[in-house]
C-alpha atoms as a PDB file:
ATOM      1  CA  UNK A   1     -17.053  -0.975  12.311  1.00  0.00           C
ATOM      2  CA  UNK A   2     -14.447  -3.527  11.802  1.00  0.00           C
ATOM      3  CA  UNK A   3     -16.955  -5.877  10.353  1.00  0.00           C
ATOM      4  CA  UNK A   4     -18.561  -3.708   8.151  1.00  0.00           C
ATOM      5  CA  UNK A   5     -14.852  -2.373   6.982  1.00  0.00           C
ATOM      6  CA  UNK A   6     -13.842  -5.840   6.235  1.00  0.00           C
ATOM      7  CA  UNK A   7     -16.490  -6.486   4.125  1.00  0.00           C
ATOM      8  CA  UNK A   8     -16.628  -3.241   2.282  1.00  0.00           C
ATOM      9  CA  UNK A   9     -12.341  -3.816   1.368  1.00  0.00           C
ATOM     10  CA  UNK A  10     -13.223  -7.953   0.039  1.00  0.00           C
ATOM     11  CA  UNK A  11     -16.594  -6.765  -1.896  1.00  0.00           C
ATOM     12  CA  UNK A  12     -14.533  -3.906  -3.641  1.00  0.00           C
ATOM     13  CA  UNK A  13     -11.976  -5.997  -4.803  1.00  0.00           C
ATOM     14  CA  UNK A  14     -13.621  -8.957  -5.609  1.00  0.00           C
ATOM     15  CA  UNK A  15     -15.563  -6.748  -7.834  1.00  0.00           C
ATOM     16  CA  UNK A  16     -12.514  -5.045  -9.247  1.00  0.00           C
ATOM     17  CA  UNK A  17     -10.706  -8.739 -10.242  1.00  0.00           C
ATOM     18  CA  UNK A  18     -14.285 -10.345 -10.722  1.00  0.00           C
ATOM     19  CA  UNK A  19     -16.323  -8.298 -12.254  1.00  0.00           C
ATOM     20  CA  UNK A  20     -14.319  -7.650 -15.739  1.00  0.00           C
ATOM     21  CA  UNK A  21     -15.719 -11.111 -16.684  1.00  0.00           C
ATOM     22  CA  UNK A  22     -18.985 -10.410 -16.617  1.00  0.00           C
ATOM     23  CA  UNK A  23     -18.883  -7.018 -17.763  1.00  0.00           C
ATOM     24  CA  UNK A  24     -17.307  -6.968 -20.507  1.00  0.00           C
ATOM     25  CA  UNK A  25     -17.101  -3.662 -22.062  1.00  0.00           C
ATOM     26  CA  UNK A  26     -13.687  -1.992 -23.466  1.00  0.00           C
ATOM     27  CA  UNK A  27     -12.603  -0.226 -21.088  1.00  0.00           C
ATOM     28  CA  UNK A  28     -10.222   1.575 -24.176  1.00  0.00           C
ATOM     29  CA  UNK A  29     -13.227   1.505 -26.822  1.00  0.00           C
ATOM     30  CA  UNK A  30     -13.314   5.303 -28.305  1.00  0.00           C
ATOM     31  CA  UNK A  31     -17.188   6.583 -28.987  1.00  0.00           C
ATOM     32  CA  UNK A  32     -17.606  10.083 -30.265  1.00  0.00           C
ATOM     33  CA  UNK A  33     -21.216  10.267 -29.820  1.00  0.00           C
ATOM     34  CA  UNK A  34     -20.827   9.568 -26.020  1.00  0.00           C
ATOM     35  CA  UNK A  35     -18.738  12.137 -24.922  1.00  0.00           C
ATOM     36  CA  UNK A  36     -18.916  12.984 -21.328  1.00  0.00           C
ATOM     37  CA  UNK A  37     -22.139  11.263 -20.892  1.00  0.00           C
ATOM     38  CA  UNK A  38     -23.329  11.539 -17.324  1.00  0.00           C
ATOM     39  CA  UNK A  39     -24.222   8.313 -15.587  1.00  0.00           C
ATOM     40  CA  UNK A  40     -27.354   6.382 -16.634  1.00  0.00           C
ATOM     41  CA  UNK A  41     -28.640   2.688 -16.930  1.00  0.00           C
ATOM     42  CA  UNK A  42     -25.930   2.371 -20.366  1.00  0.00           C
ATOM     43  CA  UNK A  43     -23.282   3.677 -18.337  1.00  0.00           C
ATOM     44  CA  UNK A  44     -23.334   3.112 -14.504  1.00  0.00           C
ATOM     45  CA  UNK A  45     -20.158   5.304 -14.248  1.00  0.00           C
ATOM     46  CA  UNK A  46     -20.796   7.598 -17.324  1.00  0.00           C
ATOM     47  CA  UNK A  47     -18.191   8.160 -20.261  1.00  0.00           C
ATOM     48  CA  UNK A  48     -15.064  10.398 -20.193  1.00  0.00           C
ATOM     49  CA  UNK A  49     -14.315  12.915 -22.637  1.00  0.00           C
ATOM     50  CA  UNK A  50     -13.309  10.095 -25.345  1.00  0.00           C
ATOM     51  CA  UNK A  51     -16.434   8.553 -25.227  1.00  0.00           C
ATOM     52  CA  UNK A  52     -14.339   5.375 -22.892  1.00  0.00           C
ATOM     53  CA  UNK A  53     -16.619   3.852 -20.354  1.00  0.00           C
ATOM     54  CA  UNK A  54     -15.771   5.099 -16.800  1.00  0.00           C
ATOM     55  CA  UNK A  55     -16.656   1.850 -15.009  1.00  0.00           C
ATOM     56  CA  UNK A  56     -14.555  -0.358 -17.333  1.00  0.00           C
ATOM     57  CA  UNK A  57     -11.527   1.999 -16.683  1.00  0.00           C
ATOM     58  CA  UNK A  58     -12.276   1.737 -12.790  1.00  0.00           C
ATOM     59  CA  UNK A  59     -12.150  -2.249 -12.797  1.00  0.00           C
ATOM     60  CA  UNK A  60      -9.161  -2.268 -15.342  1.00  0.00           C
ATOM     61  CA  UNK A  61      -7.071   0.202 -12.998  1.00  0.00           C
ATOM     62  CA  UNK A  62      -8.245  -0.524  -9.813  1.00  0.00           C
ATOM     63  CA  UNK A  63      -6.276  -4.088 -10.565  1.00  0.00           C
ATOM     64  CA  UNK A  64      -3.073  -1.795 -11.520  1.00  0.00           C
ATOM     65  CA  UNK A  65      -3.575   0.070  -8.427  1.00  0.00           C
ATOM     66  CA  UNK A  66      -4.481  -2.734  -5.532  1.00  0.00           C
ATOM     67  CA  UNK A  67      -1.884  -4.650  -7.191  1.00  0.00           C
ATOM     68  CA  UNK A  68       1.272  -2.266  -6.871  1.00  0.00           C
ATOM     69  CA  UNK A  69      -0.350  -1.422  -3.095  1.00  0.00           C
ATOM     70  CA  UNK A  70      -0.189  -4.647  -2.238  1.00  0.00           C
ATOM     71  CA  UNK A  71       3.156  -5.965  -4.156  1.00  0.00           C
ATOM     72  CA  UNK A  72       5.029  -2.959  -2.985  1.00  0.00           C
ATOM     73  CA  UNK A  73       3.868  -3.310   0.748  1.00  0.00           C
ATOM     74  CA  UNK A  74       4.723  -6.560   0.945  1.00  0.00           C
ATOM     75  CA  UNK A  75       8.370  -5.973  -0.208  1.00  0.00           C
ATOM     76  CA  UNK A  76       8.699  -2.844   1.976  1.00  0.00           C
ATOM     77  CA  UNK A  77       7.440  -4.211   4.703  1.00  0.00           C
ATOM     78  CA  UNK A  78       9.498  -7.856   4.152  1.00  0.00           C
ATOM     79  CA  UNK A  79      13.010  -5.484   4.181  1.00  0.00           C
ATOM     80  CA  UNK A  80      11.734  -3.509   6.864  1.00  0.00           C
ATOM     81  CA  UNK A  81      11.219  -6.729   9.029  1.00  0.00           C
ATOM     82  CA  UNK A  82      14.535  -8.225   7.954  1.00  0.00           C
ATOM     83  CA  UNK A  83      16.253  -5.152   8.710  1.00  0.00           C
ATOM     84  CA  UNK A  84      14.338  -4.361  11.908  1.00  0.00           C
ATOM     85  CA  UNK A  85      15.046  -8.062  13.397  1.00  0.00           C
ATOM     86  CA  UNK A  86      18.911  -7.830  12.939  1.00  0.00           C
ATOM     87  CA  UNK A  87      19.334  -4.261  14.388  1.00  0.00           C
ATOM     88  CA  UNK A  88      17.072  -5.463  17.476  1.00  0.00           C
ATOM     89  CA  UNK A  89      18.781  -8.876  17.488  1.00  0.00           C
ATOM     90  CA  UNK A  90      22.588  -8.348  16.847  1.00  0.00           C
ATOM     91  CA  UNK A  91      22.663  -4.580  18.324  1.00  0.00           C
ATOM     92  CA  UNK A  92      25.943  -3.309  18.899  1.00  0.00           C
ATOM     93  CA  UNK A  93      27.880  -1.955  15.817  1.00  0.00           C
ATOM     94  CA  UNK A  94      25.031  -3.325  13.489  1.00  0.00           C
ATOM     95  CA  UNK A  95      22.602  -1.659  15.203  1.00  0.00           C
ATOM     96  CA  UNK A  96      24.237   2.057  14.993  1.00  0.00           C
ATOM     97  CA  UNK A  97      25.002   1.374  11.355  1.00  0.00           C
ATOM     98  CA  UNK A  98      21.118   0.026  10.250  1.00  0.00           C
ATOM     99  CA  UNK A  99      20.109   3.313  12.419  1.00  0.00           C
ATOM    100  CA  UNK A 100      22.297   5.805  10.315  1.00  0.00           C
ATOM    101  CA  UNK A 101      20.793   4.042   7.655  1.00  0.00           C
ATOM    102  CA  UNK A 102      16.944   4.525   8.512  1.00  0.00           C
ATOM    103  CA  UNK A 103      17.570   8.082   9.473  1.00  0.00           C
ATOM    104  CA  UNK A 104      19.376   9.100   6.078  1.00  0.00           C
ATOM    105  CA  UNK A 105      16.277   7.696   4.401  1.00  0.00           C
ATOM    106  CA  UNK A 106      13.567   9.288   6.586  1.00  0.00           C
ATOM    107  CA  UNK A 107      15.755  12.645   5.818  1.00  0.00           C
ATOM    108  CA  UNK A 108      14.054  13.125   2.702  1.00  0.00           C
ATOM    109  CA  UNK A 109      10.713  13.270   2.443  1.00  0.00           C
ATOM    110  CA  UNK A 110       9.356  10.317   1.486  1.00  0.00           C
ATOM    111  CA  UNK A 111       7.053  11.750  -1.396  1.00  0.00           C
ATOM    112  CA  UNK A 112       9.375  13.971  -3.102  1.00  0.00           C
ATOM    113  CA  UNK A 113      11.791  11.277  -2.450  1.00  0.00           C
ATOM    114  CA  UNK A 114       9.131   9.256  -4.868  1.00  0.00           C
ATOM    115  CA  UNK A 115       8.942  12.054  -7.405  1.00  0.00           C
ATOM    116  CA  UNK A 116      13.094  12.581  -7.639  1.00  0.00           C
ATOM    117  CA  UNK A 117      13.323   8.527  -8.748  1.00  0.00           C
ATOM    118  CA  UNK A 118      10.447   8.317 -11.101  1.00  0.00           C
ATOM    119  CA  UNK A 119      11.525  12.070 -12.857  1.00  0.00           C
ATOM    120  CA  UNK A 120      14.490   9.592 -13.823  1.00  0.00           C
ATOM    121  CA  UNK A 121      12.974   6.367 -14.676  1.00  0.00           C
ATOM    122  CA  UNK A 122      10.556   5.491 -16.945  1.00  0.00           C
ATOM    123  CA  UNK A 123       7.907   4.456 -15.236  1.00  0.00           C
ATOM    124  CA  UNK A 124       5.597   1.473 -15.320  1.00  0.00           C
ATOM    125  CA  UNK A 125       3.973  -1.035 -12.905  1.00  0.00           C
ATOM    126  CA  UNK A 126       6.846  -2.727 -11.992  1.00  0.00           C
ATOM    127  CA  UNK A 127       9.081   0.162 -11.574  1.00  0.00           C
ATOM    128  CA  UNK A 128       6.652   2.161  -9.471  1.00  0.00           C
ATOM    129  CA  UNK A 129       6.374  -1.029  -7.417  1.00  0.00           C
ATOM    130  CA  UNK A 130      10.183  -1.207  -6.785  1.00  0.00           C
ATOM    131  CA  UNK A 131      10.485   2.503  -6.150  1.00  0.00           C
ATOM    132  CA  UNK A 132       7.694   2.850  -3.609  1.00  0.00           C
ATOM    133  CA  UNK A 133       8.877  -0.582  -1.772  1.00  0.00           C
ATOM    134  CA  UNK A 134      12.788   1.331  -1.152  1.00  0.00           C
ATOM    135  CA  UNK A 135      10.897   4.156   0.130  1.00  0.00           C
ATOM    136  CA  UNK A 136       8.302   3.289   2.253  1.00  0.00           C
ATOM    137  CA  UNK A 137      10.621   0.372   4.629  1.00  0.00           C
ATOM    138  CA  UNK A 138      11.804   2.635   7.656  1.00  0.00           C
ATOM    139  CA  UNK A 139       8.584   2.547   9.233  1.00  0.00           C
ATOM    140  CA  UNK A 140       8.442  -0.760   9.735  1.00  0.00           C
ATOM    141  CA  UNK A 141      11.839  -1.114  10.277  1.00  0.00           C
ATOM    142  CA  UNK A 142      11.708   1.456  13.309  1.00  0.00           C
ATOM    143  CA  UNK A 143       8.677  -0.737  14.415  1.00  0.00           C
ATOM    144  CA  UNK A 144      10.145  -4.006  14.456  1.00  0.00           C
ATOM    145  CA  UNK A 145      13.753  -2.734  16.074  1.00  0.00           C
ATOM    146  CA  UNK A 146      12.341  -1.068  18.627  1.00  0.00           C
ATOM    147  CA  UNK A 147      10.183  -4.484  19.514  1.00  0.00           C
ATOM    148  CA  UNK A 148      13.241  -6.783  18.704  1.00  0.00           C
ATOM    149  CA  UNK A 149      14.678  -4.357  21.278  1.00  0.00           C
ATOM    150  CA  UNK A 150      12.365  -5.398  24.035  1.00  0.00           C
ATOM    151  CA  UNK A 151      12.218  -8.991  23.281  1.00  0.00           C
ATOM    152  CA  UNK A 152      16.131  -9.593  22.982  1.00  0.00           C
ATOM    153  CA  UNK A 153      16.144  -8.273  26.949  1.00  0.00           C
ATOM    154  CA  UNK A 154      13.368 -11.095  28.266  1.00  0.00           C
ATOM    155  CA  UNK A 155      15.310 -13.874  30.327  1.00  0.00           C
ATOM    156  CA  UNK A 156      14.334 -16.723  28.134  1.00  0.00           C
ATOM    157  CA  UNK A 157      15.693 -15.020  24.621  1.00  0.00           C
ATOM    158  CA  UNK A 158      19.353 -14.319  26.674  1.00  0.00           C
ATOM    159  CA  UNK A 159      19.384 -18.189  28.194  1.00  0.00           C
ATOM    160  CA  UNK A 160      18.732 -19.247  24.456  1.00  0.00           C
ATOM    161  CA  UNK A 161      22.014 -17.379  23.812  1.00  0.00           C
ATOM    162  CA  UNK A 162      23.986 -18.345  26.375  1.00  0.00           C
ATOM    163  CA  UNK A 163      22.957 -22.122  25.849  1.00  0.00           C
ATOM    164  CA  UNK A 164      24.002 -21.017  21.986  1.00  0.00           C
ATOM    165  CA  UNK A 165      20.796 -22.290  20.186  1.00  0.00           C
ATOM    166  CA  UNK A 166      21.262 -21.504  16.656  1.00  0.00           C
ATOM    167  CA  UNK A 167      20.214 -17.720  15.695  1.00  0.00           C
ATOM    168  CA  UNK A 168      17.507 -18.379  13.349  1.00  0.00           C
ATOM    169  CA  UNK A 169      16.009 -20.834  15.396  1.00  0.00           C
ATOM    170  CA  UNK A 170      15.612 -18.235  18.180  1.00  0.00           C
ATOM    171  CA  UNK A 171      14.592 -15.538  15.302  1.00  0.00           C
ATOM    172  CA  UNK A 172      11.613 -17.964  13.553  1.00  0.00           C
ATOM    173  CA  UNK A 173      10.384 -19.507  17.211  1.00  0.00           C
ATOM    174  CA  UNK A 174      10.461 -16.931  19.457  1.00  0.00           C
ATOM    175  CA  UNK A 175      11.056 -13.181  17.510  1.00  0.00           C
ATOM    176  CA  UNK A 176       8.579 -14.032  14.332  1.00  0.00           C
ATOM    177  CA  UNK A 177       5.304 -14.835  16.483  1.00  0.00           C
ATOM    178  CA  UNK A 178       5.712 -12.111  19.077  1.00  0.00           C
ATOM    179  CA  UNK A 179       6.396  -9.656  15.881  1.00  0.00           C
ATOM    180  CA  UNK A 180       3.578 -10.991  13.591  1.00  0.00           C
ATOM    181  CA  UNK A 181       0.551  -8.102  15.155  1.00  0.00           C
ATOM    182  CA  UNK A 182       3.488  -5.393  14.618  1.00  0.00           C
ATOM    183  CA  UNK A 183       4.096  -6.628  11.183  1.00  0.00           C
ATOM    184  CA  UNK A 184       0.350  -6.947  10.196  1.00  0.00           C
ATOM    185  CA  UNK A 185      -0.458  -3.281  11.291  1.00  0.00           C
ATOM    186  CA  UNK A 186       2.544  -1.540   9.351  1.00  0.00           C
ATOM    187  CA  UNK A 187       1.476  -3.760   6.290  1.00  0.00           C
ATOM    188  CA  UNK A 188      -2.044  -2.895   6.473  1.00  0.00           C
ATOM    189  CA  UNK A 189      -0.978   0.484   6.518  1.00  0.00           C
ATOM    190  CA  UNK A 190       1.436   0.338   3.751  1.00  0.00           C
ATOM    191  CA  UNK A 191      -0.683  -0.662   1.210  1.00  0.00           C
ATOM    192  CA  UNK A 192      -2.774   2.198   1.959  1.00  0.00           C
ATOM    193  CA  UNK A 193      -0.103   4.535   1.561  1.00  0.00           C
ATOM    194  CA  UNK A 194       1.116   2.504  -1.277  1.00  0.00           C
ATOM    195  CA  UNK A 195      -1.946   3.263  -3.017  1.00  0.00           C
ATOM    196  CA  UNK A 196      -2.207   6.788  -2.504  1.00  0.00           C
ATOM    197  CA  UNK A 197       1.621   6.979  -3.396  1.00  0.00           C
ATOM    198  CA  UNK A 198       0.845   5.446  -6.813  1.00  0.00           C
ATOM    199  CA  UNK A 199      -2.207   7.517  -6.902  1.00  0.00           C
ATOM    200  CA  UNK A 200      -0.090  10.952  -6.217  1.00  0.00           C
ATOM    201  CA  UNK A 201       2.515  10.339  -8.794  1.00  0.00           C
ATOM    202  CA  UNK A 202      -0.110   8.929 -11.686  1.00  0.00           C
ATOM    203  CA  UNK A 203      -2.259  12.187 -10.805  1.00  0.00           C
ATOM    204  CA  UNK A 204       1.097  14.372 -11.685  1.00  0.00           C
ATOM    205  CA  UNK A 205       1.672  12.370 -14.509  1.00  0.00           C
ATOM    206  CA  UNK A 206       4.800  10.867 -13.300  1.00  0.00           C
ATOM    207  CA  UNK A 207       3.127   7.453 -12.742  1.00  0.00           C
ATOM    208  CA  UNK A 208       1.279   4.968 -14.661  1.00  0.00           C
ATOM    209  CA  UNK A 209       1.622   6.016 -18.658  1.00  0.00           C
ATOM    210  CA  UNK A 210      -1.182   5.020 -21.505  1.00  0.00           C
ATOM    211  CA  UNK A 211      -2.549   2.927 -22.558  1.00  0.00           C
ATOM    212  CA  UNK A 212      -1.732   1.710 -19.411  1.00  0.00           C
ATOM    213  CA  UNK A 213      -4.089   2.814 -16.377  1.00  0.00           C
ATOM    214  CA  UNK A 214      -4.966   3.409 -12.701  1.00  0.00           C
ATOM    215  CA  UNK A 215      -7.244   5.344  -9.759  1.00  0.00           C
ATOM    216  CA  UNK A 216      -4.390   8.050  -9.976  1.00  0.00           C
ATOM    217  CA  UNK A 217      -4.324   7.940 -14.011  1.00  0.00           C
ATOM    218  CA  UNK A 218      -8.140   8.038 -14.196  1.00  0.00           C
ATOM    219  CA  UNK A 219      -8.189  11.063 -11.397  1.00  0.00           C
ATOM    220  CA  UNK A 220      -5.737  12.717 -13.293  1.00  0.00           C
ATOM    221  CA  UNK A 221      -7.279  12.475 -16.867  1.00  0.00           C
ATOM    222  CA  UNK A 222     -11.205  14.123 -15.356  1.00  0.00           C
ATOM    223  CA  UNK A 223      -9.103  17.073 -13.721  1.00  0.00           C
ATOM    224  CA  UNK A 224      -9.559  19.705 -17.011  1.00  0.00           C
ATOM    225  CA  UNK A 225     -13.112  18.387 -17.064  1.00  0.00           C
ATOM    226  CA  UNK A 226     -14.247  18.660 -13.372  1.00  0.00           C
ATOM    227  CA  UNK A 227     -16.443  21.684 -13.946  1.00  0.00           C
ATOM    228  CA  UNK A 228     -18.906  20.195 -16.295  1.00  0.00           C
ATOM    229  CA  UNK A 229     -18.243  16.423 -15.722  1.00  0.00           C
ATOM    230  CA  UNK A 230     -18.383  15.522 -12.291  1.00  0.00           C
ATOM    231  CA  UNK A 231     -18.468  12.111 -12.230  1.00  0.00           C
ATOM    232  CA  UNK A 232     -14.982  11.683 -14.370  1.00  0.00           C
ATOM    233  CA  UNK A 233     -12.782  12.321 -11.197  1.00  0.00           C
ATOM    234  CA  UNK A 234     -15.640  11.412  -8.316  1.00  0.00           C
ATOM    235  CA  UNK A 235     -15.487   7.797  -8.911  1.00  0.00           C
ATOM    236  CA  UNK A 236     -12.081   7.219  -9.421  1.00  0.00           C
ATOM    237  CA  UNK A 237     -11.642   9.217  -6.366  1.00  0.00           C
ATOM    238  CA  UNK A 238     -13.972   7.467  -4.184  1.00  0.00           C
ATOM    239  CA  UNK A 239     -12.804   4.350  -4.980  1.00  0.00           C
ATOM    240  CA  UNK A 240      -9.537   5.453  -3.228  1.00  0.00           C
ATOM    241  CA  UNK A 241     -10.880   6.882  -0.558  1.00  0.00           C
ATOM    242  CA  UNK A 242     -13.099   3.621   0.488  1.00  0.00           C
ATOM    243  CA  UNK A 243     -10.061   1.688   0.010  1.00  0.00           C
ATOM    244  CA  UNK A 244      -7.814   3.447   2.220  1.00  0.00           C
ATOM    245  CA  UNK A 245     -10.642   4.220   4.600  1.00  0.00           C
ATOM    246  CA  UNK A 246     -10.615   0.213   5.533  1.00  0.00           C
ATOM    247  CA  UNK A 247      -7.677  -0.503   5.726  1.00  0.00           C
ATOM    248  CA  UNK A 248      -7.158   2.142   7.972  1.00  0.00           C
ATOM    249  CA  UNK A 249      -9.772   1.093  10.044  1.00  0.00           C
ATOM    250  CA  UNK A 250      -8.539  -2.657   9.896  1.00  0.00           C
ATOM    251  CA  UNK A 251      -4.677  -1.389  11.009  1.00  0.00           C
ATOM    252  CA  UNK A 252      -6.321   0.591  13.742  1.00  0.00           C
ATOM    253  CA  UNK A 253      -8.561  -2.738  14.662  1.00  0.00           C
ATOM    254  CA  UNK A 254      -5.473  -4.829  15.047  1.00  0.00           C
ATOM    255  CA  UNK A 255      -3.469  -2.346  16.667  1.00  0.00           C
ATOM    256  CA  UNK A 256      -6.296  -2.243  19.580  1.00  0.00           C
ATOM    257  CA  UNK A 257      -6.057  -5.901  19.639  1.00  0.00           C
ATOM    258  CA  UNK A 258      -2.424  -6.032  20.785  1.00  0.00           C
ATOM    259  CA  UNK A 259      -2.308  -3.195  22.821  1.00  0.00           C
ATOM    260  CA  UNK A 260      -4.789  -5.283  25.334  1.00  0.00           C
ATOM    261  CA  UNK A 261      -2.709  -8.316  24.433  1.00  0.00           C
ATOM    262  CA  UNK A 262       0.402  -5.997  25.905  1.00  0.00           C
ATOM    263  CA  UNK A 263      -1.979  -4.740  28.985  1.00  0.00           C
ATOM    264  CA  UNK A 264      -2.922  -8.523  30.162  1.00  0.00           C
ATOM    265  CA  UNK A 265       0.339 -10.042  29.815  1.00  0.00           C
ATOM    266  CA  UNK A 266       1.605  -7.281  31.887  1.00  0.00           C
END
């Protein structure tokens, strides 16, 4: 299944980045006379209710969507790691206060969290990036402490200490490798959640804005039209699904993996 998931995720967006150069139709080209035209040989995808061409719009904001999922997991999960590390490393006074911290975050809900910063902001690509990266870090920063936890107790990591080898020689060599399967799991999972977060907010119309466009966007703008046009919201939402689909399946792959790495080395 793994395989098969794998595979499925690269093809999609290979296609998504690729295939824009090859098909090259608008996907913001108005036609009147092709108003909600179901799909056919002319139109894989069919048209929306401008006459647009649903399978341009799907490659141009599948790149807006895959790349704020993938931006904004990597940040979240890079400040999550930083801030996991040093509460697992230091403890003590730094640990209560980077605790008090994570827990008046994961207060709110993280989704209406989202909606109270972008009902504020003007939002865009880059801002929706930023917002969902300083909201979706706790996980992974709960992940990571608790780990930096158990590894900061092993014998070696309190001789390095005591023999006072420098702290981010200790962090890089010996916390970074041991944390790398945590920190691939959380991130696998965070750009699926990034995704649907950006997805959420551009189907409430607090997300991406015209002429500017995304799965969410596209999802939203086929809603009034779902009774006698199908295909305007099934593709954009199938697109999501597949893409969340595996990488769920890839974070639940990996997170086997080092469970039985956990089980042999005990």
């Amino acid at each position: 299944m793994i395989k098969i998931a794998s595979i499925i995720l690269f093809s999609l967006i290979s296609l998504v980045f690729l295939m824009p150069f090859f098909y090259t139709v608008s996907p913001y080209e108005l036609n009147p006379n092709l108003i909600l035209t179901a799909p056919s040989l002319e139109h894989l995808f069919g048209t929306d209710r401008l006459g647009r061409d649903i399978l341009a719009r799907i490659l141009q904001g599948g790149q807006t969507s895959l790349i704020i999922g993938l931006l904004s997991a990597s940040i979240s999960s890079l400040i999550g790691l930083f801030i996991g590390i040093n509460a697992g490393y230091f403890k003590g006074n730094i640990d209560k206060g980077i605790t008090i911290l994570i827990d008046l975050f994961l207060t709110f809900p993280t989704f209406f969290l989202l909606l109270a910063l972008v009902s504020y902001i003007q939002a865009s690509s880059l801002v929706l990036i930023i917002v969902i990266s300083i909201t979706g870090w706790m996980g992974m920063a709960r992940l990571i402490r608790s780990e930096s936890f158990a590894i900061g107790n092993r014998p070696y990591i309190k001789i390095l200490k005591l023999g006072d080898v420098p702290k981010t020689k200790i962090i890089f060599k010996y916390f970074a490798p041991l944390l790398a399967p945590i920190f691939l799991i959380s991130f696998t999972f965070g750009v699926g959640g990034a995704i649907l977060a950006e997805s959420g907010l551009s189907f409430l119309g607090l997300g991406i804005n015209p002429p500017e466009m995304s799965w969410g966007s596209l999802l939203s703008d086929g809603k009034d039209v779902i009774d006698i046009a199908w295909w305007v919201t099934f593709f954009p939402g199938l697109m999501i699904f597949i893409v969340t689909f595996c990488l769920m399946q890839i974070s639940d792959f990996l997170q086997q993996k080092a469970n039985s790495k956990e089980i042999q080395q005990t």
